[in-house]
C-alpha atoms as a PDB file:
ATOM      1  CA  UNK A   1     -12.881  -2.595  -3.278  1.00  0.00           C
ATOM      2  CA  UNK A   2      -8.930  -2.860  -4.068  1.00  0.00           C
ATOM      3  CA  UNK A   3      -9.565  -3.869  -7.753  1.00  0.00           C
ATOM      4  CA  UNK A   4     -12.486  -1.091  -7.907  1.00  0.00           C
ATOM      5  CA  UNK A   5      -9.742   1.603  -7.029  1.00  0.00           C
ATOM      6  CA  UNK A   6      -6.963   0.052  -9.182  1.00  0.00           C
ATOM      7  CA  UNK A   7      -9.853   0.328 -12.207  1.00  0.00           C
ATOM      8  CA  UNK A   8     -11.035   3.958 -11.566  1.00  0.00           C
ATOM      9  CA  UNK A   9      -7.447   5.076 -11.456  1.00  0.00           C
ATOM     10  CA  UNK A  10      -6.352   3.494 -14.726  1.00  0.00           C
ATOM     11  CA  UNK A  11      -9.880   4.696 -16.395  1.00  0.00           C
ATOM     12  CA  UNK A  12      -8.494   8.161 -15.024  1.00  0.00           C
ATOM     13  CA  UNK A  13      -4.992   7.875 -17.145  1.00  0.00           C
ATOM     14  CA  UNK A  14      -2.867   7.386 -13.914  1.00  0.00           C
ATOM     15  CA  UNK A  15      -0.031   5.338 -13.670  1.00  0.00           C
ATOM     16  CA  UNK A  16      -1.229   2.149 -11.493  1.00  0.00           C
ATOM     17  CA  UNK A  17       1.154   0.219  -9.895  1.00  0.00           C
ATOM     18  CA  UNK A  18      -0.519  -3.212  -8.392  1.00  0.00           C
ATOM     19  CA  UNK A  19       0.151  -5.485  -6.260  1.00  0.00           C
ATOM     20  CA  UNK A  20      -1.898  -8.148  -4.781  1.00  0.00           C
ATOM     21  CA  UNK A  21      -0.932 -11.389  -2.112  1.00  0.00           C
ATOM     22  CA  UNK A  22      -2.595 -13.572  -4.981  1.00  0.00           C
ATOM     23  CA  UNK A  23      -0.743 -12.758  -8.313  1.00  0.00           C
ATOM     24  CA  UNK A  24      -3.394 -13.621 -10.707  1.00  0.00           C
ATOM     25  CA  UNK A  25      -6.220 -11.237  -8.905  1.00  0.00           C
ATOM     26  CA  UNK A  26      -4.078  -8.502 -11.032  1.00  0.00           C
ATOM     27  CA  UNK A  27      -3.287 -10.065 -13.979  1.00  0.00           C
ATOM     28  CA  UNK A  28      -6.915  -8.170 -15.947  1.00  0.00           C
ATOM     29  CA  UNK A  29      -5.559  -4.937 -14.373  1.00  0.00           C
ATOM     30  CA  UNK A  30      -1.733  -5.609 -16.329  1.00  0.00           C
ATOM     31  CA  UNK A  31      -3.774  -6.439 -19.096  1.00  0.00           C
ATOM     32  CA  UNK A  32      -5.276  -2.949 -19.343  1.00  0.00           C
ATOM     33  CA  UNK A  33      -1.754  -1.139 -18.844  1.00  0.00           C
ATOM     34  CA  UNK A  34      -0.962  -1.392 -15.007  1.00  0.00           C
ATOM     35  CA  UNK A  35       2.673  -2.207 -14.078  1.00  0.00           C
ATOM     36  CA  UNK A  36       2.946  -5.412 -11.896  1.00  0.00           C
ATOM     37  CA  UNK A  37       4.292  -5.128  -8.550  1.00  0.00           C
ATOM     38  CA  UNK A  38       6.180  -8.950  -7.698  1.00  0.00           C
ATOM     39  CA  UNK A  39       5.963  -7.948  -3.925  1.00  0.00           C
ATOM     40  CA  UNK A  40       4.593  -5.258  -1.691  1.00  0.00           C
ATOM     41  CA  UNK A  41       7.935  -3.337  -1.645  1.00  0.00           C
ATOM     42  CA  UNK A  42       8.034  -2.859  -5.005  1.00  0.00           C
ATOM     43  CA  UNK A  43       4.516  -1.044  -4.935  1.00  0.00           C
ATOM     44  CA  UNK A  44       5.005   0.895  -2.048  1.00  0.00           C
ATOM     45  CA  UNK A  45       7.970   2.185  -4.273  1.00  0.00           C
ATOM     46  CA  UNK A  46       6.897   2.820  -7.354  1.00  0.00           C
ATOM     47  CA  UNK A  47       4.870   6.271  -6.382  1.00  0.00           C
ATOM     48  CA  UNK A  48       4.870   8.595  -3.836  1.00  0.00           C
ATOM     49  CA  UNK A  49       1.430   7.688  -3.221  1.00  0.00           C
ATOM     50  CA  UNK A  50       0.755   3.965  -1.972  1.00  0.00           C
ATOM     51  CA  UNK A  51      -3.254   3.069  -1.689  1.00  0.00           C
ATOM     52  CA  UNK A  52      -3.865  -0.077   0.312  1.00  0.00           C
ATOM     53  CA  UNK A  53      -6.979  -1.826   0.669  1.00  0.00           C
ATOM     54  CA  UNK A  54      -6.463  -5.416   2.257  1.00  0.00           C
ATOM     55  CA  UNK A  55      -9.122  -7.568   3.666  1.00  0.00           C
ATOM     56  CA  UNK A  56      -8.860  -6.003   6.869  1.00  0.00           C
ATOM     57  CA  UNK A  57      -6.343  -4.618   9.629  1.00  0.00           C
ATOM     58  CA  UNK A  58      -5.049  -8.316  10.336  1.00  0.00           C
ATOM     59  CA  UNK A  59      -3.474  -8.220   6.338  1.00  0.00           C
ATOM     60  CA  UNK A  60      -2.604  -4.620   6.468  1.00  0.00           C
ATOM     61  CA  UNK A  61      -0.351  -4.992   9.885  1.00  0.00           C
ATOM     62  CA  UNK A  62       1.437  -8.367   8.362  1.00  0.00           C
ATOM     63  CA  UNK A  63       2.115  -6.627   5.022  1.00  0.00           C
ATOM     64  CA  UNK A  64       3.402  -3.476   6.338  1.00  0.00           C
ATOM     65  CA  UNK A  65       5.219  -5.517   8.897  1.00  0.00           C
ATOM     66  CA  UNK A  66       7.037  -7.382   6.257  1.00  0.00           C
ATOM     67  CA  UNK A  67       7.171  -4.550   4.009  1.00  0.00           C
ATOM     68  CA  UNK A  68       7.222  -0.771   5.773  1.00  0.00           C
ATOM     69  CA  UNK A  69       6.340   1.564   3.366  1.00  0.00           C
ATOM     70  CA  UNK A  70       9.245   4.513   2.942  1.00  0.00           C
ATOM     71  CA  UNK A  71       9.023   7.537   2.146  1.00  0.00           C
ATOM     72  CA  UNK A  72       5.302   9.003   0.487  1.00  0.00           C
ATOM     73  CA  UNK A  73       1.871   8.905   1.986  1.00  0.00           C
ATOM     74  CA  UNK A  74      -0.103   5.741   2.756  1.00  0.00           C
ATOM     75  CA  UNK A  75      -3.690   5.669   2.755  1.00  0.00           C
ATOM     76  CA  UNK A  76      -5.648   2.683   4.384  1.00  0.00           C
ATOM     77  CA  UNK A  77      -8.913   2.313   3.232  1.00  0.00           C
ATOM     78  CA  UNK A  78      -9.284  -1.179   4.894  1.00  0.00           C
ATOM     79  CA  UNK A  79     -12.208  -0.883   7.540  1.00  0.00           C
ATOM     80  CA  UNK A  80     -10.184  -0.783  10.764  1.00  0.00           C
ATOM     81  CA  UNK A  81     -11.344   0.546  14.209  1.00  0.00           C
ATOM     82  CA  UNK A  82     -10.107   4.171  14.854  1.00  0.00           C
ATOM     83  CA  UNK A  83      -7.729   2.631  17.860  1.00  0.00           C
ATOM     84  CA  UNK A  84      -5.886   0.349  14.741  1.00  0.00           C
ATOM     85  CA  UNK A  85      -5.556   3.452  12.661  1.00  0.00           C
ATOM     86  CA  UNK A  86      -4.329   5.660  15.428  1.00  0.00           C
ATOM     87  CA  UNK A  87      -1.935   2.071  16.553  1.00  0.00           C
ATOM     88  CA  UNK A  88      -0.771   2.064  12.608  1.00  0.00           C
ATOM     89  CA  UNK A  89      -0.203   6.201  12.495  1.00  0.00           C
ATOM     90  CA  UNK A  90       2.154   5.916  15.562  1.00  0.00           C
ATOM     91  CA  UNK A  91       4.137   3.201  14.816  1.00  0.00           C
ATOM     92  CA  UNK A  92       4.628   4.724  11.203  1.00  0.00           C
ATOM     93  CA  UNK A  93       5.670   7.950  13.513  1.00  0.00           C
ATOM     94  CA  UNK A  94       8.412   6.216  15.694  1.00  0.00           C
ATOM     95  CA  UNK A  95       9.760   4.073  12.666  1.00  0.00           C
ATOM     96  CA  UNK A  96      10.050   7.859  10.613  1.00  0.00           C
ATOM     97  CA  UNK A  97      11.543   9.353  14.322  1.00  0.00           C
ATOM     98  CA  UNK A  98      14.372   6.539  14.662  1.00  0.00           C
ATOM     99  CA  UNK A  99      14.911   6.557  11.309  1.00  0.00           C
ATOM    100  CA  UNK A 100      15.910  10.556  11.311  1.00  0.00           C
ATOM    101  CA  UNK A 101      17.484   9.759  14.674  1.00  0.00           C
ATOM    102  CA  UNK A 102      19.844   6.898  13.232  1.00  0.00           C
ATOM    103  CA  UNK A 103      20.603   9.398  10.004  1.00  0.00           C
ATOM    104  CA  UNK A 104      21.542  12.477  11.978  1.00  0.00           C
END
């Protein structure tokens, strides 16, 4: 479904930033104008809008856990349980919370 999205929003004229754990899965998408993202990071960066759609919540939690998105709005639209959604809202809420707390 990732490389569904990543097509409908280039057809649309939008800047498309991918990224993907196996390189070469985006190379058609580069091909047709998207930027290439070398890591996660560098996505979730690139737009205040980051649109993830992994294989399921297992591959979501270990690349947000290596790479935390700042800053913008995340959508999931891996299929997840509503407990892992709520589980990934919260913990996006206390990392935002102690992040103002350490700035202030």
């Amino acid at each position: 479904m990732g490389q569904a999205l990543a097509g409908a929003f280039l057809e649309a004229g939008h800047r498309t930033t991918v990224w993907n754990r196996t390189a070469a899965k985006i190379d058609p998408f580069v091909a047709r104008g998207a930027i290439r993202a070398e890591a996660a990071g560098s996505a979730f960066a690139a737009s205040p809008l980051a649109v993830v759609c992994l294989r399921d919540d297992a591959a979501v939690h270990a690349t947000l856990a290596s790479t935390p998105p700042t800053g913008g709005a995340l959508v999931n639209l891996t299929s997840s349980s509503p407990a892992q959604a709520r589980s990934r809202r919260n913990g996006r809420l206390r990392r935002a919370s102690a992040t103002s707390t350490a700035q202030s």
